[in-house]
C-alpha atoms as a PDB file:
ATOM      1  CA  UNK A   1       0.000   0.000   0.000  1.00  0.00           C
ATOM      2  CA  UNK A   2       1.544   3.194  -1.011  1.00  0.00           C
ATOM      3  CA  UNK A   3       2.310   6.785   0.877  1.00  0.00           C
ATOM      4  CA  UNK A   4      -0.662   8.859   0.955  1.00  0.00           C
ATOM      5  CA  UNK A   5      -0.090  10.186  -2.234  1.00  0.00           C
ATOM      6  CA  UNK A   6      -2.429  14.015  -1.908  1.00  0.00           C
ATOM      7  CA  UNK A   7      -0.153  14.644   1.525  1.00  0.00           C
ATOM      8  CA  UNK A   8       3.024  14.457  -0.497  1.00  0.00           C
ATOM      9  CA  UNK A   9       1.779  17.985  -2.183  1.00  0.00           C
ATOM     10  CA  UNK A  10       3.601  20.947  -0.696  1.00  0.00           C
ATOM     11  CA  UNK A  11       6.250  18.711   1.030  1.00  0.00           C
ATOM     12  CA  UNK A  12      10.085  18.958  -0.027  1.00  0.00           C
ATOM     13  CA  UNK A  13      11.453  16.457  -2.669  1.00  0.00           C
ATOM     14  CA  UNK A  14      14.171  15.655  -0.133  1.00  0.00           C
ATOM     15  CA  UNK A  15      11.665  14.928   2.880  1.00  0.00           C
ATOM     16  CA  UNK A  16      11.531  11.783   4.137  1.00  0.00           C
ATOM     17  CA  UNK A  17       8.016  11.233   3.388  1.00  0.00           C
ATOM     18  CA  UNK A  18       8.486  11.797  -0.714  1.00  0.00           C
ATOM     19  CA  UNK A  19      12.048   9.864  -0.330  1.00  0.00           C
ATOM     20  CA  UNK A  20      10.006   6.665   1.160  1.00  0.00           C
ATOM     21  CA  UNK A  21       7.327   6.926  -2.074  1.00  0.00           C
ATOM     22  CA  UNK A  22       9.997   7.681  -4.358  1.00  0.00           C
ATOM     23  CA  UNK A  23      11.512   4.422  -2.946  1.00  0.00           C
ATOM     24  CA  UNK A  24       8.578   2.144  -2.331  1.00  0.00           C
ATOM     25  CA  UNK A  25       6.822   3.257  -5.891  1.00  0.00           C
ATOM     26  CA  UNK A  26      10.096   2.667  -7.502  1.00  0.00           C
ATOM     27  CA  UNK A  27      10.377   6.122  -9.242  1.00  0.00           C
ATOM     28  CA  UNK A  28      12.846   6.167 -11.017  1.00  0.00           C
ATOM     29  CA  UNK A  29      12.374   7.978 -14.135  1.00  0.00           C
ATOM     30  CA  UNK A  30      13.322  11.174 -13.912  1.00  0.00           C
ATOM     31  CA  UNK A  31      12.295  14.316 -16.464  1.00  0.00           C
ATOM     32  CA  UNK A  32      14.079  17.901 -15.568  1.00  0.00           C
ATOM     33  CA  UNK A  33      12.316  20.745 -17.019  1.00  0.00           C
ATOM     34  CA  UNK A  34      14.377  23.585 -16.832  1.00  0.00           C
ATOM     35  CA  UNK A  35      14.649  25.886 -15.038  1.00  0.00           C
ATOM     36  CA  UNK A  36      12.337  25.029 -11.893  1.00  0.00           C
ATOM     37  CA  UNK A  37      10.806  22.094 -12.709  1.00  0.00           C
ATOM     38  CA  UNK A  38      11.219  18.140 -12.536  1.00  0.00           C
ATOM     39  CA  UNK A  39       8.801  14.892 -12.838  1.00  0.00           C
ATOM     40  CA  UNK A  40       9.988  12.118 -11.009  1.00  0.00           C
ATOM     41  CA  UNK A  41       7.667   8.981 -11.593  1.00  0.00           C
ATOM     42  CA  UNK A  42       7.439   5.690 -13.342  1.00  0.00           C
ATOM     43  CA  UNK A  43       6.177   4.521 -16.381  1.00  0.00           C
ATOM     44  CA  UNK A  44       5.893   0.413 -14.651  1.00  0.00           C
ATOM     45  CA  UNK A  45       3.767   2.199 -11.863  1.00  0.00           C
ATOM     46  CA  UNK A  46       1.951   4.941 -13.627  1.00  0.00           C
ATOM     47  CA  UNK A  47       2.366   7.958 -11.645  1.00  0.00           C
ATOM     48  CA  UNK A  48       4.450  10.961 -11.695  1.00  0.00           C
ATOM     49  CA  UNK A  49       5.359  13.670  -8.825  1.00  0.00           C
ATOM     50  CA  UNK A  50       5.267  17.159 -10.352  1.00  0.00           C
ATOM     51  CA  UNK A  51       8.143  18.873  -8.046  1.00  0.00           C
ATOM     52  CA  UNK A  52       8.696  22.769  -8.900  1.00  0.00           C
ATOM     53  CA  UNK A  53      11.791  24.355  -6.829  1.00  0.00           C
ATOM     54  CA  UNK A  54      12.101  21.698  -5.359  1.00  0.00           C
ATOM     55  CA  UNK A  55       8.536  21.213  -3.500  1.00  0.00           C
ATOM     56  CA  UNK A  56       5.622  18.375  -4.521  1.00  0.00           C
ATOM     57  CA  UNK A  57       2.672  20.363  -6.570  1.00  0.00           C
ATOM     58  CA  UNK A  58       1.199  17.760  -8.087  1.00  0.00           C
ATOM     59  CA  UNK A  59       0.669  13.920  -8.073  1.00  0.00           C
ATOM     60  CA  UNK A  60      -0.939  12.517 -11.805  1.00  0.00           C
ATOM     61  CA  UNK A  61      -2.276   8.955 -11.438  1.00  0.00           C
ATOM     62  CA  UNK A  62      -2.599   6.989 -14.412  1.00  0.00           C
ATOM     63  CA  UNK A  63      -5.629   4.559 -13.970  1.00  0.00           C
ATOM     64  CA  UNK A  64      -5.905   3.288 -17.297  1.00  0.00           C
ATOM     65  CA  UNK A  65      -3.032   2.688 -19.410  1.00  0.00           C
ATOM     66  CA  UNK A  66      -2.039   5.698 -21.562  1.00  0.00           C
ATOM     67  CA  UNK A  67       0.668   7.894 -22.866  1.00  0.00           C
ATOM     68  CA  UNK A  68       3.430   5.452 -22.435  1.00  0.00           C
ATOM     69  CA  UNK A  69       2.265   4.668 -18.236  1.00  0.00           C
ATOM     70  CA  UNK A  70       1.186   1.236 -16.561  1.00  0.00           C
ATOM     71  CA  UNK A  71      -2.165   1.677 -14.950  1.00  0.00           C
ATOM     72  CA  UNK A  72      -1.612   2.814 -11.391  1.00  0.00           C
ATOM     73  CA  UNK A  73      -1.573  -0.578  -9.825  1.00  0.00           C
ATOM     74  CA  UNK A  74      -2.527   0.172  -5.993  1.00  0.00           C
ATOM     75  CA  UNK A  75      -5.392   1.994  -4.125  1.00  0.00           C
ATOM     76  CA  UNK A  76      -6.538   5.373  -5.919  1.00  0.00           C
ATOM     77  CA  UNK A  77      -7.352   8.152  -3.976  1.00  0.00           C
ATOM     78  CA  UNK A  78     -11.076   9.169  -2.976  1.00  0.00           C
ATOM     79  CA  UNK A  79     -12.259   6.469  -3.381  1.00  0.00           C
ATOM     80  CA  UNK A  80     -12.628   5.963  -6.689  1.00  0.00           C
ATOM     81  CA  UNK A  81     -11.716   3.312  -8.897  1.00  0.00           C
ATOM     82  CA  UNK A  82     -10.840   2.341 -12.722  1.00  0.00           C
ATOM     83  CA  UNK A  83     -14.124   0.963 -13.746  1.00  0.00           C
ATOM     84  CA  UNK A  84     -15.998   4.734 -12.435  1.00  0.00           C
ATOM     85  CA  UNK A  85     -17.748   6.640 -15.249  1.00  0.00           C
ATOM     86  CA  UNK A  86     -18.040  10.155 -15.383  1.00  0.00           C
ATOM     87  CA  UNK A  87     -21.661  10.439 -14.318  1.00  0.00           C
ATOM     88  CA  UNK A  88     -21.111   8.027 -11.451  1.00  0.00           C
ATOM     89  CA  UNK A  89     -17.937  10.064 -10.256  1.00  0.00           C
ATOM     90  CA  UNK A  90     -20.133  13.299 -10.062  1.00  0.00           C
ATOM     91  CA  UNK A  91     -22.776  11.460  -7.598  1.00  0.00           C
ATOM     92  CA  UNK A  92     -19.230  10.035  -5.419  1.00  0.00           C
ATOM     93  CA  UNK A  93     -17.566  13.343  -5.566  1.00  0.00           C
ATOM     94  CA  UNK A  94     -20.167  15.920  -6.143  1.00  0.00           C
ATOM     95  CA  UNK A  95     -20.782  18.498  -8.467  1.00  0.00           C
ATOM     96  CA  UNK A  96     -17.915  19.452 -10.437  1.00  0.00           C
ATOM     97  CA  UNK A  97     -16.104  23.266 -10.281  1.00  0.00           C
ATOM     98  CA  UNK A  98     -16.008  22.453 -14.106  1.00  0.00           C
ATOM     99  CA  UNK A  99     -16.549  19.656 -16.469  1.00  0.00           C
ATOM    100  CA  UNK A 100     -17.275  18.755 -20.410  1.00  0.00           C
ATOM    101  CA  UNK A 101     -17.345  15.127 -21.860  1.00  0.00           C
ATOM    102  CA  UNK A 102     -13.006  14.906 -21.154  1.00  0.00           C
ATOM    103  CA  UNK A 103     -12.325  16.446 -17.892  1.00  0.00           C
ATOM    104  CA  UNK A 104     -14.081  16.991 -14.638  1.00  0.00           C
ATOM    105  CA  UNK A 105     -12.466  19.623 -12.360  1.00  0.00           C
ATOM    106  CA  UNK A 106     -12.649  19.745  -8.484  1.00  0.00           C
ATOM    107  CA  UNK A 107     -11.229  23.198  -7.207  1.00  0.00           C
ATOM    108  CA  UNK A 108     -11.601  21.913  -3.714  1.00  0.00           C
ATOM    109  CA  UNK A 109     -11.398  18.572  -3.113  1.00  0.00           C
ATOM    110  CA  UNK A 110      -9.561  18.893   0.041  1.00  0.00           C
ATOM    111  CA  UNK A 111      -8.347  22.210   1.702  1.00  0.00           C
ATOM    112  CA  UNK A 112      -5.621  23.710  -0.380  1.00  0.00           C
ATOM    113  CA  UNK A 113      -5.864  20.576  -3.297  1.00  0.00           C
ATOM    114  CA  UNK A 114      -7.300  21.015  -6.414  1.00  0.00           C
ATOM    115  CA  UNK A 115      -8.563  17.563  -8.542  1.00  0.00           C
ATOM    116  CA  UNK A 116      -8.602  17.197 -11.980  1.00  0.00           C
ATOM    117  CA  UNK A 117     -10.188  14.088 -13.597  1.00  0.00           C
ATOM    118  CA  UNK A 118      -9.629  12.824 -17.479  1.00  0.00           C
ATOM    119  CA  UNK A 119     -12.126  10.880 -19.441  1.00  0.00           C
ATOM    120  CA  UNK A 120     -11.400   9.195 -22.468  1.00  0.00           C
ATOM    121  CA  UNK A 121     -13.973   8.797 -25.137  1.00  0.00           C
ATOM    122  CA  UNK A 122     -15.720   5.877 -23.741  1.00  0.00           C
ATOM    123  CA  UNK A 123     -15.946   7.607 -19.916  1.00  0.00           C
ATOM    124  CA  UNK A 124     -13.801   5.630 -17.916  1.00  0.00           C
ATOM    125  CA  UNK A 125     -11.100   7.699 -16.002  1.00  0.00           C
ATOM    126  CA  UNK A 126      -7.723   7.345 -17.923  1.00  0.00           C
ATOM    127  CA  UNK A 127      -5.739   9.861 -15.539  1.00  0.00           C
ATOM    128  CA  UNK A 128      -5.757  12.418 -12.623  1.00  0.00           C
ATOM    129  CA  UNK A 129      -3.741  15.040 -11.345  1.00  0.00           C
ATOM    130  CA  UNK A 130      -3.845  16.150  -7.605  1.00  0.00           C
ATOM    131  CA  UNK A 131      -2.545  19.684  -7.377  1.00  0.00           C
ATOM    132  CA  UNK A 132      -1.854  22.349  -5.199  1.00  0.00           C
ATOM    133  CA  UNK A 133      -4.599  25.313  -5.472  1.00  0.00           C
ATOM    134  CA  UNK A 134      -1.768  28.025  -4.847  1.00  0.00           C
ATOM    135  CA  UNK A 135       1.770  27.124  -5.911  1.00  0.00           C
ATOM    136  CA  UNK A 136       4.586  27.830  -3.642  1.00  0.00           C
ATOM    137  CA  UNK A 137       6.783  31.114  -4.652  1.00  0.00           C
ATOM    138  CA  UNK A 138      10.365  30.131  -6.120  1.00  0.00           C
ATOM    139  CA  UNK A 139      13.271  29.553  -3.980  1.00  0.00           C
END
């Protein structure tokens, strides 16, 4: 059973926290995006920690397989699953901030987290990204 994954947002990518997920999700593949920004994830596992000087600001979950990622092989968070539909996700979840037939956007979906769900064409849930709502000023 993995970290957590929505408390790694905000923490340092050199706290022990991220250092244990890093290690027990095996993410190894590592993507620098000059000049502030780096993905550290795995393709096997299907997830990828959005760091940006140096601080979590995002987790993206892949729960199908897409874009080159493994489906996300362990417990999703919110309870949701890979076989949830769109319309089924808005009665779990609630209303939507935002939403058309590829994305349904939670501004809130816990205090200072923002959730962004992506449909593919069928409506299952191929991805999400957990975000921070405010991103943390450079440093």
């Amino acid at each position: 059973m993995p970290t957590y994954l929505p408390g790694l947002l905000g923490m340092t990518a050199g706290s022990p926290q991220v250092r244990e997920a890093i290690d027990r999700l095996e993410l190894h593949d590592i993507e620098e995006d000059p000049p502030s920004r780096r993905y550290i994830g795995s393709k096997k596992t299907g997830i990828d920690l959005l760091v940006e000087w140096e601080r979590v600001i995002a987790v993206q979950i892949f729960v199908k397989a897409v874009q080159g990622f493994s489906a996300f092989p362990f417990e999703i968070p919110y309870g949701l699953h890979a076989n949830v539909k769109q319309d089924e996700l808005h009665r779990l979840l609630g209303n939507p901030a935002a939403s058309d037939k590829f994305d349904s956007r939670y501004e809130d979906i816990e205090a200072g987290l923002k959730l962004i769900i992506n449909f593919n064409e069928l409506s299952e849930i191929t991805y999400l990204n957990i975000a921070l709502k405010a991103i943390p000023a450079s440093g």
